[in-house]
PDB file of N, CA and C in Angstrom:
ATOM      1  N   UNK A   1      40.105 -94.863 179.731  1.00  0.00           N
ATOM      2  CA  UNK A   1      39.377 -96.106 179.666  1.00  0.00           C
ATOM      3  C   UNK A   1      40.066 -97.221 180.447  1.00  0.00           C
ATOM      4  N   UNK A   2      41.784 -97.049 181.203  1.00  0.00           N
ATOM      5  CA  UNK A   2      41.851 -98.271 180.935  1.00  0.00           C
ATOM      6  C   UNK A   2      41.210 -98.036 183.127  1.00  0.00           C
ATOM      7  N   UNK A   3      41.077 -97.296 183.305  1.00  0.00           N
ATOM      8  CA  UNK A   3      40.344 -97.015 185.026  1.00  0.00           C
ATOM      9  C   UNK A   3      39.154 -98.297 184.829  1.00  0.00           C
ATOM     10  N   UNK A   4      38.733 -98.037 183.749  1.00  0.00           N
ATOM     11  CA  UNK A   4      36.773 -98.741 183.674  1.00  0.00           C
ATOM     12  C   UNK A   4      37.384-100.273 183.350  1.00  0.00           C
ATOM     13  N   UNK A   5      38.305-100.812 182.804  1.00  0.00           N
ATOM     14  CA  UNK A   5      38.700-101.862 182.416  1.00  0.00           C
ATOM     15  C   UNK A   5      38.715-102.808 183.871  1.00  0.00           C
ATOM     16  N   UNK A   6      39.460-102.024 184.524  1.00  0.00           N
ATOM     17  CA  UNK A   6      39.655-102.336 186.290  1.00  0.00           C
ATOM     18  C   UNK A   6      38.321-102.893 187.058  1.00  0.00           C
ATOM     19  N   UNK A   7      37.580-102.270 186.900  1.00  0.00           N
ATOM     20  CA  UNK A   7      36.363-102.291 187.561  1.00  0.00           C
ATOM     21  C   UNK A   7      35.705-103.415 186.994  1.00  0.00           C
ATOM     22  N   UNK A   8      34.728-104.841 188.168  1.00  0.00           N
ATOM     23  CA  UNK A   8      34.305-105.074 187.823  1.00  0.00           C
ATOM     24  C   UNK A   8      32.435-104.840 188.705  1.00  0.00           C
ATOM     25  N   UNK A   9      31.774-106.647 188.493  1.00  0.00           N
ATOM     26  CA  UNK A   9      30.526-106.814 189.371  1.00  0.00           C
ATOM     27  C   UNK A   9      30.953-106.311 190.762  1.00  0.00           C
ATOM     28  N   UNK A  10      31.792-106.966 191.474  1.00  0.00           N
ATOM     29  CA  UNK A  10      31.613-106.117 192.753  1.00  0.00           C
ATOM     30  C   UNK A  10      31.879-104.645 192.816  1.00  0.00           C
ATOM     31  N   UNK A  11      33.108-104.259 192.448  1.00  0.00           N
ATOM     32  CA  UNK A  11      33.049-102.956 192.352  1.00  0.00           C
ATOM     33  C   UNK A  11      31.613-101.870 191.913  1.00  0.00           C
ATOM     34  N   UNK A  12      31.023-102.294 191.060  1.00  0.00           N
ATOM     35  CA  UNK A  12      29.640-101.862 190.870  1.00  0.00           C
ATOM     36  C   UNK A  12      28.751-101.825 191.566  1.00  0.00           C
ATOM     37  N   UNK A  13      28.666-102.995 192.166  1.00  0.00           N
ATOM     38  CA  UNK A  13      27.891-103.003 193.201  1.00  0.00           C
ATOM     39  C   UNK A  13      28.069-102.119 194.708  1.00  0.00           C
ATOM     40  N   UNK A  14      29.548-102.646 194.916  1.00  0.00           N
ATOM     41  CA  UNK A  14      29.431-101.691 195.918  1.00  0.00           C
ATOM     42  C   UNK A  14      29.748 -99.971 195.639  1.00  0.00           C
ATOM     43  N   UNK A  15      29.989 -99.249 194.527  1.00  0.00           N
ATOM     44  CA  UNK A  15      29.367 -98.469 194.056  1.00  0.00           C
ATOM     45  C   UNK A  15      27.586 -97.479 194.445  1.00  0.00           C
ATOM     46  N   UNK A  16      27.038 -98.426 193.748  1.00  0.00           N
ATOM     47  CA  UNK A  16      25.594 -98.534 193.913  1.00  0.00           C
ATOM     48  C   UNK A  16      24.889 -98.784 195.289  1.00  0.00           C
ATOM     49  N   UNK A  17      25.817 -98.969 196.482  1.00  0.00           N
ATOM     50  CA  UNK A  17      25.526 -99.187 197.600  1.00  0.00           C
ATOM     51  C   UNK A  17      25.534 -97.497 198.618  1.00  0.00           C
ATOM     52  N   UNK A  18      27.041 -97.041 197.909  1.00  0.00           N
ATOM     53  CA  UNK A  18      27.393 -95.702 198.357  1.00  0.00           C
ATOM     54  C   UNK A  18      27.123 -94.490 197.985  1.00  0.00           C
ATOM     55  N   UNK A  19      25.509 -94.710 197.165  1.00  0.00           N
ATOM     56  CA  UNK A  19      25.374 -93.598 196.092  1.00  0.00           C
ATOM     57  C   UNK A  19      24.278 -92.723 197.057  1.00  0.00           C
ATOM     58  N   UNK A  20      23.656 -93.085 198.215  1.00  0.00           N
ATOM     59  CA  UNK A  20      22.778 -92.708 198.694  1.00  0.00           C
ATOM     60  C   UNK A  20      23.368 -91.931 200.257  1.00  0.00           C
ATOM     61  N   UNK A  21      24.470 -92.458 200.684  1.00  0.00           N
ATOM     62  CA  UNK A  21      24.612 -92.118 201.973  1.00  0.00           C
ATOM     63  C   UNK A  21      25.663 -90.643 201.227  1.00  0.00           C
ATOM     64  N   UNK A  22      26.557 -91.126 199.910  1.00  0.00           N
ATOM     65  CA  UNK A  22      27.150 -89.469 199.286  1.00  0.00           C
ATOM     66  C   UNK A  22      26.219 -88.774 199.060  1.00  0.00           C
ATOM     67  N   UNK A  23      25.266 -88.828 198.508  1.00  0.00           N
ATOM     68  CA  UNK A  23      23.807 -87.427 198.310  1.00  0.00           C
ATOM     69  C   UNK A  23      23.663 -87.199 199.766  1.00  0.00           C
ATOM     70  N   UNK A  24      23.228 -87.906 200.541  1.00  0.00           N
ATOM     71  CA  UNK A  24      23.279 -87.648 201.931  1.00  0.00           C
ATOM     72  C   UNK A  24      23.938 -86.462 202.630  1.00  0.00           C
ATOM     73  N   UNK A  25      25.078 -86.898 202.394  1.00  0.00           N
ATOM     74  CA  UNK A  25      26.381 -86.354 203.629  1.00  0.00           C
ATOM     75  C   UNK A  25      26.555 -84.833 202.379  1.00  0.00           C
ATOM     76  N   UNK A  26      26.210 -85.230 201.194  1.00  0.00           N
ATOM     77  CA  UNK A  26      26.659 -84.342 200.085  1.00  0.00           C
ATOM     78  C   UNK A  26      25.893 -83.260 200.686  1.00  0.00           C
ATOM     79  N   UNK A  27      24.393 -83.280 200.541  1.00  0.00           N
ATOM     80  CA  UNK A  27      23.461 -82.403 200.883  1.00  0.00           C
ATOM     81  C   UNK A  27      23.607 -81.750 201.829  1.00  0.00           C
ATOM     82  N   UNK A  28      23.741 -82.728 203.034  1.00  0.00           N
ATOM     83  CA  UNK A  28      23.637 -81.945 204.537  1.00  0.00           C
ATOM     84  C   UNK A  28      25.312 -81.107 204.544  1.00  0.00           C
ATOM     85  N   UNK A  29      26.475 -81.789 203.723  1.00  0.00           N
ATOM     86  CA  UNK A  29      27.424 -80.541 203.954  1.00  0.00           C
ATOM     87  C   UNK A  29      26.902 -79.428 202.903  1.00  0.00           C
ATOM     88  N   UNK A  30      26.409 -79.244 201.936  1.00  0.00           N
ATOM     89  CA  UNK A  30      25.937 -78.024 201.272  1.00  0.00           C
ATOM     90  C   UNK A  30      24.961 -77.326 202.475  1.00  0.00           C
ATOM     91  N   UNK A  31      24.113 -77.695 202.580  1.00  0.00           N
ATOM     92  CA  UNK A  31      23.238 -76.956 203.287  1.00  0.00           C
ATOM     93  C   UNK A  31      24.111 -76.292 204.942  1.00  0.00           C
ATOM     94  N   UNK A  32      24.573 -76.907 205.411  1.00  0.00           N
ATOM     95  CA  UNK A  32      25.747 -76.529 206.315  1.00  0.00           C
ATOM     96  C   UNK A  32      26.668 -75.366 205.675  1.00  0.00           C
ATOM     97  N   UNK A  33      26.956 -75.280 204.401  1.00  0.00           N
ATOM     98  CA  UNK A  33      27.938 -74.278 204.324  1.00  0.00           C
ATOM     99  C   UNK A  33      26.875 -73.374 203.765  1.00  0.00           C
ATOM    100  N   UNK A  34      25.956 -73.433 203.418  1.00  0.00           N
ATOM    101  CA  UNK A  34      24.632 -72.156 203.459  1.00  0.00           C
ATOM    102  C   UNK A  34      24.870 -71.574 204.771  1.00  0.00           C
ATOM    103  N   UNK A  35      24.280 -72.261 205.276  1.00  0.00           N
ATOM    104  CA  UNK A  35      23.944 -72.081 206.748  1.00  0.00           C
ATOM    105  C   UNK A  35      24.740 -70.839 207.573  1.00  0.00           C
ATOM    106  N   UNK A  36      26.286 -71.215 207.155  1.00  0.00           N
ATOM    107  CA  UNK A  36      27.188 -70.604 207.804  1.00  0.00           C
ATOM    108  C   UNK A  36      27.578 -69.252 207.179  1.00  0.00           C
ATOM    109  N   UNK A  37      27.044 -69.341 205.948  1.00  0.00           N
ATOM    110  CA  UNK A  37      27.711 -68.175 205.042  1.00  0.00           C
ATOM    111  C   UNK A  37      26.859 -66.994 204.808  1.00  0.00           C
ATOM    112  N   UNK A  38      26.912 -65.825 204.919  1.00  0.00           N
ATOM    113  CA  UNK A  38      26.473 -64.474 204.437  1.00  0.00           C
ATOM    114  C   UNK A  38      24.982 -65.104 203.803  1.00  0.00           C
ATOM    115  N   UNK A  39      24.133 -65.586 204.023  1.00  0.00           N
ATOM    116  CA  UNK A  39      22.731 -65.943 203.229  1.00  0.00           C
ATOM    117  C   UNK A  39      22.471 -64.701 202.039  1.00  0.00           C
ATOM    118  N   UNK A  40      22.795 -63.332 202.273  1.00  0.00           N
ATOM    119  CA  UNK A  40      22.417 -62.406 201.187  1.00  0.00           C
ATOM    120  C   UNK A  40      23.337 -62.657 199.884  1.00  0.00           C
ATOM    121  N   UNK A  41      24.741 -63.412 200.281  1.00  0.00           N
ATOM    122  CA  UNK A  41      25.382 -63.708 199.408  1.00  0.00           C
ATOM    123  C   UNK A  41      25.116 -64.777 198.589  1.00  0.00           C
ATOM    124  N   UNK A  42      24.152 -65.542 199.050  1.00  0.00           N
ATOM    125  CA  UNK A  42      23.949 -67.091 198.439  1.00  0.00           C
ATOM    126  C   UNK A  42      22.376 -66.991 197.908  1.00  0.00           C
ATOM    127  N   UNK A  43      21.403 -66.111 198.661  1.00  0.00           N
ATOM    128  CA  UNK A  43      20.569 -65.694 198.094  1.00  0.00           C
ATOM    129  C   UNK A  43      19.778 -65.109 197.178  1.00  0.00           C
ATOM    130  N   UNK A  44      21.156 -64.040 196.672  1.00  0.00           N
ATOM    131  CA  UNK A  44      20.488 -63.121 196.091  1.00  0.00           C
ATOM    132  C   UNK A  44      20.701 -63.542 194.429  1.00  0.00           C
ATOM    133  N   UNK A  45      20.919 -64.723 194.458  1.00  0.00           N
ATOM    134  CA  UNK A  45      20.646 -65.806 193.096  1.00  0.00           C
ATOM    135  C   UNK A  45      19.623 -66.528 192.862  1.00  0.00           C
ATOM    136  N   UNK A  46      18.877 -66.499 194.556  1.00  0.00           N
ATOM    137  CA  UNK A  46      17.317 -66.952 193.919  1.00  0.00           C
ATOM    138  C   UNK A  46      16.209 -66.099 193.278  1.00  0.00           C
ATOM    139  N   UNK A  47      15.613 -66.414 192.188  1.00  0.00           N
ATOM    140  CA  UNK A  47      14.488 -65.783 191.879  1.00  0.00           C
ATOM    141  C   UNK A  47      13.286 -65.326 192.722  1.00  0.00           C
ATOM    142  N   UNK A  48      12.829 -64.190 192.704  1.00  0.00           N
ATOM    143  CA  UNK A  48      12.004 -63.583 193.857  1.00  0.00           C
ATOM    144  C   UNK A  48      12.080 -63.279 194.751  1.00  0.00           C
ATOM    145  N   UNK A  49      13.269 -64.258 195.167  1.00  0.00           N
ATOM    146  CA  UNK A  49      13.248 -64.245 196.508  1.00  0.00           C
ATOM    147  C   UNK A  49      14.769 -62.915 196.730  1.00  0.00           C
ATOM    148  N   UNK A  50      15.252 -62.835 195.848  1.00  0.00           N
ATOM    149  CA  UNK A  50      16.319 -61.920 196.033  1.00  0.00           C
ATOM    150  C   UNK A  50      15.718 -60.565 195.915  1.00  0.00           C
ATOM    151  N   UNK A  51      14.258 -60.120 195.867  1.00  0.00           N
ATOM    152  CA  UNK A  51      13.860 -58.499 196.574  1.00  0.00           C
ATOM    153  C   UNK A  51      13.909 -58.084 197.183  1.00  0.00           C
ATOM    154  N   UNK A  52      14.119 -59.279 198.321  1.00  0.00           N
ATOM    155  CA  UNK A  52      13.875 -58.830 199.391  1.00  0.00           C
ATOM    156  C   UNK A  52      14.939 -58.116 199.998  1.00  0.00           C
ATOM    157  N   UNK A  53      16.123 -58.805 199.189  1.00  0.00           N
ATOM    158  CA  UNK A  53      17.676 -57.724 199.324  1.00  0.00           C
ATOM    159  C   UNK A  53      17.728 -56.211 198.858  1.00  0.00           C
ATOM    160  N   UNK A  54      17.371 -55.836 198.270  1.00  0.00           N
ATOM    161  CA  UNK A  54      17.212 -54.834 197.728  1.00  0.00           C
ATOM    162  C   UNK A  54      17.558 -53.554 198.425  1.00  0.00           C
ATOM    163  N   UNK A  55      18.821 -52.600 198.181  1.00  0.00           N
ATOM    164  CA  UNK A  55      18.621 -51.618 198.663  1.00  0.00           C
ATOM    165  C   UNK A  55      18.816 -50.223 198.685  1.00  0.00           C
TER     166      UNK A  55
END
């Protein structure tokens, strides 16, 4: 608790400023390390769609 004590209005705010460009950069590096990796390995956790592995 005493981290949150620290923090105030600005800190919050600018918080709340950086919450959109981290989902951002968050997303596009997830989807990037899909991208790069074995897809049957990352796939074959989706529903339905992992039959198509099958063999």
């Amino acid at each position: 608790m005493s981290l949150l004590r620290g923090l105030g209005k600005k800190h919050i705010e600018l918080a709340t400023k950086w919450v959109a460009p981290v989902i951002t950069y968050g997303t596009a590096a997830s989807l990037g390390v899909v991208y790069f990796t074995d897809w049957k390995v990352v796939l074959q956790y989706v529903p339905f769609y992992n039959t198509k592995f099958e063999e």
